[in-house]
N, C-alpha and C. Protein backbone atom coordinates (compact mmCIF):
# COMPACT_ATOMS: atom_id res chain seq x y z
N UNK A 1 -38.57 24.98 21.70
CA UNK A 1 -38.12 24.49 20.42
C UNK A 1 -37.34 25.57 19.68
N UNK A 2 -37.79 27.01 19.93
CA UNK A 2 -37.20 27.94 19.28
C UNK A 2 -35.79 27.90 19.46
N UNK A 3 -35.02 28.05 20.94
CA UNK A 3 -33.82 27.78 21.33
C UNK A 3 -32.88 26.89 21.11
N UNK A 4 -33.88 25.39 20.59
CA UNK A 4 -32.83 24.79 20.22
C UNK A 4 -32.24 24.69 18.93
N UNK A 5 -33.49 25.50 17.99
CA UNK A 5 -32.86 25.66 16.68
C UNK A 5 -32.12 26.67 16.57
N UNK A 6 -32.37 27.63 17.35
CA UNK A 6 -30.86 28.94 17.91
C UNK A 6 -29.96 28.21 18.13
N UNK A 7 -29.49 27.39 18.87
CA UNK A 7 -28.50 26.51 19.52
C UNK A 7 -27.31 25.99 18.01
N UNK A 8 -28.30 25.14 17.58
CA UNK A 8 -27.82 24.31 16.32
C UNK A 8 -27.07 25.17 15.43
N UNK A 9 -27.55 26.19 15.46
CA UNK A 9 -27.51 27.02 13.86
C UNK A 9 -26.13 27.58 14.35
N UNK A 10 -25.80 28.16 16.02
CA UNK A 10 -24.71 28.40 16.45
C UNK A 10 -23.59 27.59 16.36
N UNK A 11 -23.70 26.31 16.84
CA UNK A 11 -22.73 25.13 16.72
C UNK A 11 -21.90 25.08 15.41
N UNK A 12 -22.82 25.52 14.03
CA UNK A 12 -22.09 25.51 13.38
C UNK A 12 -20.56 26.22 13.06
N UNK A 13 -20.56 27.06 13.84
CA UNK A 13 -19.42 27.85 14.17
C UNK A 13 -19.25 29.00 13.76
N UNK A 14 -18.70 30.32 13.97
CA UNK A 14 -18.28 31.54 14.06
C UNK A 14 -18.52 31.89 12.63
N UNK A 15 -19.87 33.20 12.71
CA UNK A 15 -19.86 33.80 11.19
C UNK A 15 -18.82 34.87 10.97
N UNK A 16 -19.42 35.03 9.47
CA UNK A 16 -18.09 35.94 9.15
C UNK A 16 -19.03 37.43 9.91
N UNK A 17 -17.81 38.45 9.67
CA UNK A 17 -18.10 39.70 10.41
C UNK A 17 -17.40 40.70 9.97
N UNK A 18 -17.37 41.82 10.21
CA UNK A 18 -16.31 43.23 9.73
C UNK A 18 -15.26 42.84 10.22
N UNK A 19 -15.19 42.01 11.51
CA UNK A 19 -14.09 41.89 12.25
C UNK A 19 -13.32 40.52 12.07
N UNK A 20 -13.70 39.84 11.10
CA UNK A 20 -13.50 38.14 11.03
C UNK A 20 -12.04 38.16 9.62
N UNK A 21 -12.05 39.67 9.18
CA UNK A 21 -10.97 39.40 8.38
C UNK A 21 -11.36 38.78 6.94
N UNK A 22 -12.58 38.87 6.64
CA UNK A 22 -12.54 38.45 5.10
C UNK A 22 -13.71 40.06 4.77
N UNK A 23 -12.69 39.87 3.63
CA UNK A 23 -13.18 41.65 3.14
C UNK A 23 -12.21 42.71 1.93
N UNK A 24 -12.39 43.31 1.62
CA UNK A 24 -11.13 44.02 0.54
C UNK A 24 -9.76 43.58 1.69
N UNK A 25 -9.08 42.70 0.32
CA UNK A 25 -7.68 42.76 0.46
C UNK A 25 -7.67 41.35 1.82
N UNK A 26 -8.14 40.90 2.00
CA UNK A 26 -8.00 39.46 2.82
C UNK A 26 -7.67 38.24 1.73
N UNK A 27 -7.90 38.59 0.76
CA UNK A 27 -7.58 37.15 0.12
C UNK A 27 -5.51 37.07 0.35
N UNK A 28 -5.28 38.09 0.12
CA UNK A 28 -3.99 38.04 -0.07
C UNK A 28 -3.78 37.44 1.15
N UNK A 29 -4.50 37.30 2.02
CA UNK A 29 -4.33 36.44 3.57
C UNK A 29 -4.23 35.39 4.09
N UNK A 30 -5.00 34.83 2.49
CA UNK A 30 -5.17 32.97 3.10
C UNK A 30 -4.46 32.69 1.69
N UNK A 31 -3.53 33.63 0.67
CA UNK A 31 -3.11 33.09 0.02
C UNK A 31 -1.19 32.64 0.16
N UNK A 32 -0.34 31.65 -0.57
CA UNK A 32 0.66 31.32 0.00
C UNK A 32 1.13 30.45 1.62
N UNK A 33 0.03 30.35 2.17
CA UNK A 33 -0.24 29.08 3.16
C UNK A 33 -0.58 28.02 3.04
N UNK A 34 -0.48 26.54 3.61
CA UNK A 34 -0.91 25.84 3.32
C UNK A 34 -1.53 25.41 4.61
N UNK A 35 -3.41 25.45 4.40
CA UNK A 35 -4.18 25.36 4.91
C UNK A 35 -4.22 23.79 5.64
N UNK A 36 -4.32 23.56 6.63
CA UNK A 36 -4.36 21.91 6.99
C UNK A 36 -5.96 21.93 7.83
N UNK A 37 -7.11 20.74 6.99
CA UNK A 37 -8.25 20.88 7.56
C UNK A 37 -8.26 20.19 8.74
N UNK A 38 -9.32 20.90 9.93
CA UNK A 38 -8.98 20.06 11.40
C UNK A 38 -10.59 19.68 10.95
N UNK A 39 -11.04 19.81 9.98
CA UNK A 39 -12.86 19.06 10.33
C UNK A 39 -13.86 19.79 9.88
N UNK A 40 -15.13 19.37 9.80
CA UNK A 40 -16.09 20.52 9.39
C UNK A 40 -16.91 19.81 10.93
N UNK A 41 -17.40 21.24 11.40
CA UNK A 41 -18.95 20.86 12.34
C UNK A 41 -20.08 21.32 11.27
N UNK A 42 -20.99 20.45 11.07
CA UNK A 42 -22.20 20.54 10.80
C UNK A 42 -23.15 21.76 12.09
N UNK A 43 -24.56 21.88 11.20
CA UNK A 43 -25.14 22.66 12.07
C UNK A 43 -26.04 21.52 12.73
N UNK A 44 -26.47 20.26 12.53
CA UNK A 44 -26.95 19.34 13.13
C UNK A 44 -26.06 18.89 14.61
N UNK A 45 -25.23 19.54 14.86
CA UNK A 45 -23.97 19.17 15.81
C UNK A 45 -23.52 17.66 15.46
N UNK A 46 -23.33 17.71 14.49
CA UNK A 46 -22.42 16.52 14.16
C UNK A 46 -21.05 17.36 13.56
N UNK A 47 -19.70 15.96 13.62
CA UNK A 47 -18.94 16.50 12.87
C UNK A 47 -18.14 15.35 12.22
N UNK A 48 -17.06 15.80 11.06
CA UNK A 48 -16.42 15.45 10.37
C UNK A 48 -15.08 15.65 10.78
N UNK A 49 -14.47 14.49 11.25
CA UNK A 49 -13.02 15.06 11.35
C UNK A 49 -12.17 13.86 11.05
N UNK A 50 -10.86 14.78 9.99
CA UNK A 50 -9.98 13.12 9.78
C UNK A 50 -9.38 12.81 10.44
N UNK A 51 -8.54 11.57 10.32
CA UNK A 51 -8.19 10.29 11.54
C UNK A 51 -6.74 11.16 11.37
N UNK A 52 -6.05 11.91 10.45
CA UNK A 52 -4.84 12.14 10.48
C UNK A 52 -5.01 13.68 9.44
N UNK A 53 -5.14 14.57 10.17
CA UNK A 53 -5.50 15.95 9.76
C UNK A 53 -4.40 16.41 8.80
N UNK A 54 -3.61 15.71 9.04
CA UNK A 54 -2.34 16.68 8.20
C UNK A 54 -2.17 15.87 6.80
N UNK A 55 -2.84 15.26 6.58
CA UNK A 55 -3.21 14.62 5.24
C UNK A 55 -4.19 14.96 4.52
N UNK A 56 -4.54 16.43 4.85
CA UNK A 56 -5.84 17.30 4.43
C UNK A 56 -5.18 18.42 4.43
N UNK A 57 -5.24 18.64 3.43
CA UNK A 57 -4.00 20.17 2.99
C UNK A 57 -4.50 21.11 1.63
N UNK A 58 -4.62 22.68 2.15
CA UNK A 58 -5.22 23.26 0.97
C UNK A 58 -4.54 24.42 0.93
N UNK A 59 -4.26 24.24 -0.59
CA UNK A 59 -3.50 25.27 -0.54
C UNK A 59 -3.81 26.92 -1.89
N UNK A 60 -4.08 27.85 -1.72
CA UNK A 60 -4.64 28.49 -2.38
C UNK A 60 -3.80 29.71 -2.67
N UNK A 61 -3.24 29.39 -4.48
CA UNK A 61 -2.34 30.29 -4.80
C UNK A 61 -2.40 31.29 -5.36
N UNK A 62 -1.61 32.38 -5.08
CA UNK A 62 -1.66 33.25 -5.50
C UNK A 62 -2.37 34.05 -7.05
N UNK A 63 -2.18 32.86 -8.17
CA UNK A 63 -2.35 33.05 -9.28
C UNK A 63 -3.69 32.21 -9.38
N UNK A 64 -4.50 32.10 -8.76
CA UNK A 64 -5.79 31.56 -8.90
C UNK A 64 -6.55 30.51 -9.08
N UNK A 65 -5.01 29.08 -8.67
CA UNK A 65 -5.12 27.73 -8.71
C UNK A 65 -4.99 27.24 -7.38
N UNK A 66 -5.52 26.06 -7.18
CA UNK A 66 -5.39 25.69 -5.80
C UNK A 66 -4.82 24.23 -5.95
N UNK A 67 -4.27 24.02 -4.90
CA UNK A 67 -3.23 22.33 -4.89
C UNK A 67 -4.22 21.68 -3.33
N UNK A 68 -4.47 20.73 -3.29
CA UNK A 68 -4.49 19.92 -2.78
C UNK A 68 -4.40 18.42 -2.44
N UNK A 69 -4.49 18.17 -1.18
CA UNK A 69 -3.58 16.83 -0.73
C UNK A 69 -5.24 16.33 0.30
N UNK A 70 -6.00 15.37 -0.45
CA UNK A 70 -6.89 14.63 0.23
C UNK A 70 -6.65 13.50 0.55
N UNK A 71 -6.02 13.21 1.42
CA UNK A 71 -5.73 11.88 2.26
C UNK A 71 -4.80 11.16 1.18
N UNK A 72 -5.38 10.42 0.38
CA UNK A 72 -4.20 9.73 -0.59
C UNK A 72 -4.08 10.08 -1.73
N UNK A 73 -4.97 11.00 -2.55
CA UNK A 73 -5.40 11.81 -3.58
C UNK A 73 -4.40 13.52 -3.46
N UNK A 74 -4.45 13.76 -4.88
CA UNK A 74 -4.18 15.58 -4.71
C UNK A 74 -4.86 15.30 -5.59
N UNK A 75 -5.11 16.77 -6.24
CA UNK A 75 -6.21 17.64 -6.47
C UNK A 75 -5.55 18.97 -6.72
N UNK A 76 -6.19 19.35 -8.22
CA UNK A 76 -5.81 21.27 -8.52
C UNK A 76 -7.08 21.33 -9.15
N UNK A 77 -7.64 22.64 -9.38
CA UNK A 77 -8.53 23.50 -9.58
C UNK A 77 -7.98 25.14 -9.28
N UNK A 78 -9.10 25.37 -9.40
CA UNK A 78 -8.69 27.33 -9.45
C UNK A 78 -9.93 27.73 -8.30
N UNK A 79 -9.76 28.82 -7.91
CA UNK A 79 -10.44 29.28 -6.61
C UNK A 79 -10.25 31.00 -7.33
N UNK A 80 -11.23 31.46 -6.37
CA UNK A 80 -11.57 33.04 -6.80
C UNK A 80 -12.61 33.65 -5.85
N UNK A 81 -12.24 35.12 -5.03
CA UNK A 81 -12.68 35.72 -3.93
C UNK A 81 -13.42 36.78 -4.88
N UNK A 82 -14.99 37.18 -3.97
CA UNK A 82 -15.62 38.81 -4.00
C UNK A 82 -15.99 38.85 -2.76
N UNK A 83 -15.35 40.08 -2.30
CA UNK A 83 -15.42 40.06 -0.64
C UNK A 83 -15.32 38.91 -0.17
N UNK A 84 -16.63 37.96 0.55
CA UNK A 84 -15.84 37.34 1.80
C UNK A 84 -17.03 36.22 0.78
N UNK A 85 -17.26 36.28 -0.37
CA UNK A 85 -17.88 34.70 -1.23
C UNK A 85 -16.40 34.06 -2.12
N UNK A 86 -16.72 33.39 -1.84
CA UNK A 86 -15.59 32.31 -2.29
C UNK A 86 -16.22 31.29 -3.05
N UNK A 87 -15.41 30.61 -4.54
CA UNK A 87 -15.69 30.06 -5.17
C UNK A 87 -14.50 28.83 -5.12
N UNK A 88 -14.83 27.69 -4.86
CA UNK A 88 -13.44 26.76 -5.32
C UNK A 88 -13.94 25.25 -6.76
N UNK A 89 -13.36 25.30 -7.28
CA UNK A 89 -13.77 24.27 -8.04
C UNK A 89 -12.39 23.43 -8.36
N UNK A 90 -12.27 22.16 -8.16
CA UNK A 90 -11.71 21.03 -8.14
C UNK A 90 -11.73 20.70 -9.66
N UNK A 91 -10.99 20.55 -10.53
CA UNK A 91 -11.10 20.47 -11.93
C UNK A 91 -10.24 18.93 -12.37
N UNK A 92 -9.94 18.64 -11.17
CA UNK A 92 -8.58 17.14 -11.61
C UNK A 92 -8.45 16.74 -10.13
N UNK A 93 -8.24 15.27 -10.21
CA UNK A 93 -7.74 14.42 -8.83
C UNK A 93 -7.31 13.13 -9.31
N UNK A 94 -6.55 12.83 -8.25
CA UNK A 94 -5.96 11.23 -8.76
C UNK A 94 -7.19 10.40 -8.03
N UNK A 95 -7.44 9.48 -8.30
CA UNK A 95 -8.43 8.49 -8.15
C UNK A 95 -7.85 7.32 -7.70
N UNK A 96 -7.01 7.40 -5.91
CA UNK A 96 -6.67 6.46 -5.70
C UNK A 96 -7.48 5.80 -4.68
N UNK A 97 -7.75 4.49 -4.63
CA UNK A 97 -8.98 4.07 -3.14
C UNK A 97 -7.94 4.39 -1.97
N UNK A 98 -8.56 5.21 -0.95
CA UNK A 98 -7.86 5.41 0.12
C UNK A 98 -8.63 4.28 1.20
N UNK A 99 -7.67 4.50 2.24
CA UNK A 99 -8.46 3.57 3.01
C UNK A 99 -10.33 3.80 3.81
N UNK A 100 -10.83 2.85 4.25
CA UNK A 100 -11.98 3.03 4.72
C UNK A 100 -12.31 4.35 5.30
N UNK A 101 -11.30 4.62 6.41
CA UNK A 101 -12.09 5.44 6.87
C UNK A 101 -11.21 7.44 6.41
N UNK A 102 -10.91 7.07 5.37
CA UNK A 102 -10.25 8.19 4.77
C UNK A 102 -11.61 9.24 4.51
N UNK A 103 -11.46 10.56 4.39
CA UNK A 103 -12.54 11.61 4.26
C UNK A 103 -12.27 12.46 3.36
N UNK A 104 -11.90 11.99 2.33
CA UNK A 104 -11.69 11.88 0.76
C UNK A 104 -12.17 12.79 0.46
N UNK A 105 -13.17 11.87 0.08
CA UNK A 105 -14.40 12.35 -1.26
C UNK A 105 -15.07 13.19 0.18
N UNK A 106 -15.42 13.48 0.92
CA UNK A 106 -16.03 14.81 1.88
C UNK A 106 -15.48 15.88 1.98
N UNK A 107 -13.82 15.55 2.10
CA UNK A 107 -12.97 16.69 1.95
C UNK A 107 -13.30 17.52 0.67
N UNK A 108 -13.35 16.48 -0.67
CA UNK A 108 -13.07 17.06 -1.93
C UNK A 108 -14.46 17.59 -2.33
N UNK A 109 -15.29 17.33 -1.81
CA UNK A 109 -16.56 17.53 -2.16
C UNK A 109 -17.36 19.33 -1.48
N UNK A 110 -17.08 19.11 0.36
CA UNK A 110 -17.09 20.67 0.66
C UNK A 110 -16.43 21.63 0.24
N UNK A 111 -14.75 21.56 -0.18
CA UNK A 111 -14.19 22.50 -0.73
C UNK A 111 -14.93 23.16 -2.03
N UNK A 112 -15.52 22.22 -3.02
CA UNK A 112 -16.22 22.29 -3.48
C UNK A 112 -17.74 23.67 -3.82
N UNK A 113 -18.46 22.84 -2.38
CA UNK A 113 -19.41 23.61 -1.74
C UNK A 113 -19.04 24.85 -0.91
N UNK A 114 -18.09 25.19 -0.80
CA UNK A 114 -17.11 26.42 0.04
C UNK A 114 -18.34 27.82 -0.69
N UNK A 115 -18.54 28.26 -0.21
CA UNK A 115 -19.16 29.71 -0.40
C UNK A 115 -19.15 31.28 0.06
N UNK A 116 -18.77 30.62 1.37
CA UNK A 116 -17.88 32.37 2.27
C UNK A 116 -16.33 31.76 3.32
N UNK A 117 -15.92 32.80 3.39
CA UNK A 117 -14.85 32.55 3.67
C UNK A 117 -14.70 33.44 4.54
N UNK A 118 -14.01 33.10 6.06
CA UNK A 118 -13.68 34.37 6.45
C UNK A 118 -12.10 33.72 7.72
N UNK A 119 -11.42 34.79 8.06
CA UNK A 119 -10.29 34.34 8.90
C UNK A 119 -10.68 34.68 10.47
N UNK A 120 -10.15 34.05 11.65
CA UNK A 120 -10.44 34.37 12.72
C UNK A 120 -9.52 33.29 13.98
N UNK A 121 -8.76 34.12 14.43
CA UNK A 121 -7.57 33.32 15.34
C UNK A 121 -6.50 32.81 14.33
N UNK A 122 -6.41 33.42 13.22
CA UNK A 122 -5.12 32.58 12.50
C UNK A 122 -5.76 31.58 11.50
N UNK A 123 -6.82 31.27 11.92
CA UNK A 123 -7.63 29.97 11.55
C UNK A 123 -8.67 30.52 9.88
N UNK A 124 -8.85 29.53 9.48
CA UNK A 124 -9.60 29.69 7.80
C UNK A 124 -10.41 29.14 7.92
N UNK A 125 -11.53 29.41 8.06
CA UNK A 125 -13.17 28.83 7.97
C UNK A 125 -13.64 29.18 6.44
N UNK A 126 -14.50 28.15 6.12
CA UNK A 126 -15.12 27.89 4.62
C UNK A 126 -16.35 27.54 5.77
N UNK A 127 -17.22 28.26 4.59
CA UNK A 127 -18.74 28.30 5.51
C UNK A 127 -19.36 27.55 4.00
N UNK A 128 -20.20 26.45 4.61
CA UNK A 128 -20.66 26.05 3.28
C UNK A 128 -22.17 26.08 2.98
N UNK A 129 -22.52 26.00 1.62
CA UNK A 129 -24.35 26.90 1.35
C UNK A 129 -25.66 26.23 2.84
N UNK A 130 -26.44 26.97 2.65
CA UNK A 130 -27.55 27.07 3.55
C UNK A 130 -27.29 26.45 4.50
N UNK A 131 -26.24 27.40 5.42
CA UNK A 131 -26.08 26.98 6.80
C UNK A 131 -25.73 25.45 7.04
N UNK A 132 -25.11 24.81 6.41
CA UNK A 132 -24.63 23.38 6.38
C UNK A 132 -23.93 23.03 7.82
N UNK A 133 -22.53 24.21 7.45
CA UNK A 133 -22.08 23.68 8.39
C UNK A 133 -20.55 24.59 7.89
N UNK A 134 -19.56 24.47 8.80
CA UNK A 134 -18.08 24.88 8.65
C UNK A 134 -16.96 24.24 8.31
N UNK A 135 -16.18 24.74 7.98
CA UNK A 135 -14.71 23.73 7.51
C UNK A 135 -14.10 24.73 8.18
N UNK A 136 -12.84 24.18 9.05
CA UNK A 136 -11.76 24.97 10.08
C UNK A 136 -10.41 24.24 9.25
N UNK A 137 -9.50 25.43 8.92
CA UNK A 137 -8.64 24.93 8.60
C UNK A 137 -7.51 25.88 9.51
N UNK A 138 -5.99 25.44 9.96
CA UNK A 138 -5.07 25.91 10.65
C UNK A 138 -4.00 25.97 9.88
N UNK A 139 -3.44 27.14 9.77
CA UNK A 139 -1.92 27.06 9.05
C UNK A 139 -0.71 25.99 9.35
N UNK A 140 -0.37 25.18 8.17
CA UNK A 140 0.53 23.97 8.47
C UNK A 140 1.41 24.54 8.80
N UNK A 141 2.13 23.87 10.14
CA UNK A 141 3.42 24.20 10.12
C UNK A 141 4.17 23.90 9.39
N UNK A 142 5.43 24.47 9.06
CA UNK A 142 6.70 24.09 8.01
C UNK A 142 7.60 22.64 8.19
């Protein structure tokens, strides 16, 4: 039983590290990109992933506001780094019904819950509180 709760807790995906890139002077790293989410894995090995990823877009600016694009909704708030804890708060969204199987309100809700942050392969992971689970995001192409 011990192993498989080792197992789980792994699935959730890659912690942060000295080497993971979140640390003095990384914010300037994930800032001016626009983040496109591919999904969160849970540590239950379940996951979350949208039907059309590139309709999940985060973008975190320089001056301490963030823009986003949740499926049929955007969204601004302000975001703010200490070392590799991360704070995002969502302060406004349009309130449009997206379709059924849109991941909306999950998208808008973990960003939310976002608490560490760290970079690794290019890639932006949001680690969210008590081992929940991960958000992977990939730099949009242009």
């Amino acid at each position: 039983m011990f192993v498989l709760i080792i197992a789980a807790g792994c699935a959730a995906g890659p912690s942060p590290s000295a080497e993971s890139g979140a640390g003095p002077g990384s914010a300037a790293k994930i800032t001016g990109l626009t983040w496109q989410w591919e999904g969160t894995r849970y540590s239950n090995d379940t996951e979350a992933v949208p039907p059309d990823s590139t309709n999940y877009n985060l973008m975190l600016n320089p001056d301490g506001t963030i823009s986003v694009k949740a499926d049929c909704n955007m969204a601004g708030g302000t975001w703010e780094t200490e070392g590799s804890r991360i704070t995002i708060t969502v302060t406004h969204s349009t309130m449009a019904m997206c379709p059924p199987e849109s991941l909306d309100t999950v998208f808008l809700k973990e960003l939310g819950q976002a608490a560490i942050y760290f970079l690794r392969d290019q890639n932006l992971y949001l680690d969210l509180p008590y081992d929940k689970g991960t958000m992977k995001f990939k730099p949009r192409d242009s």
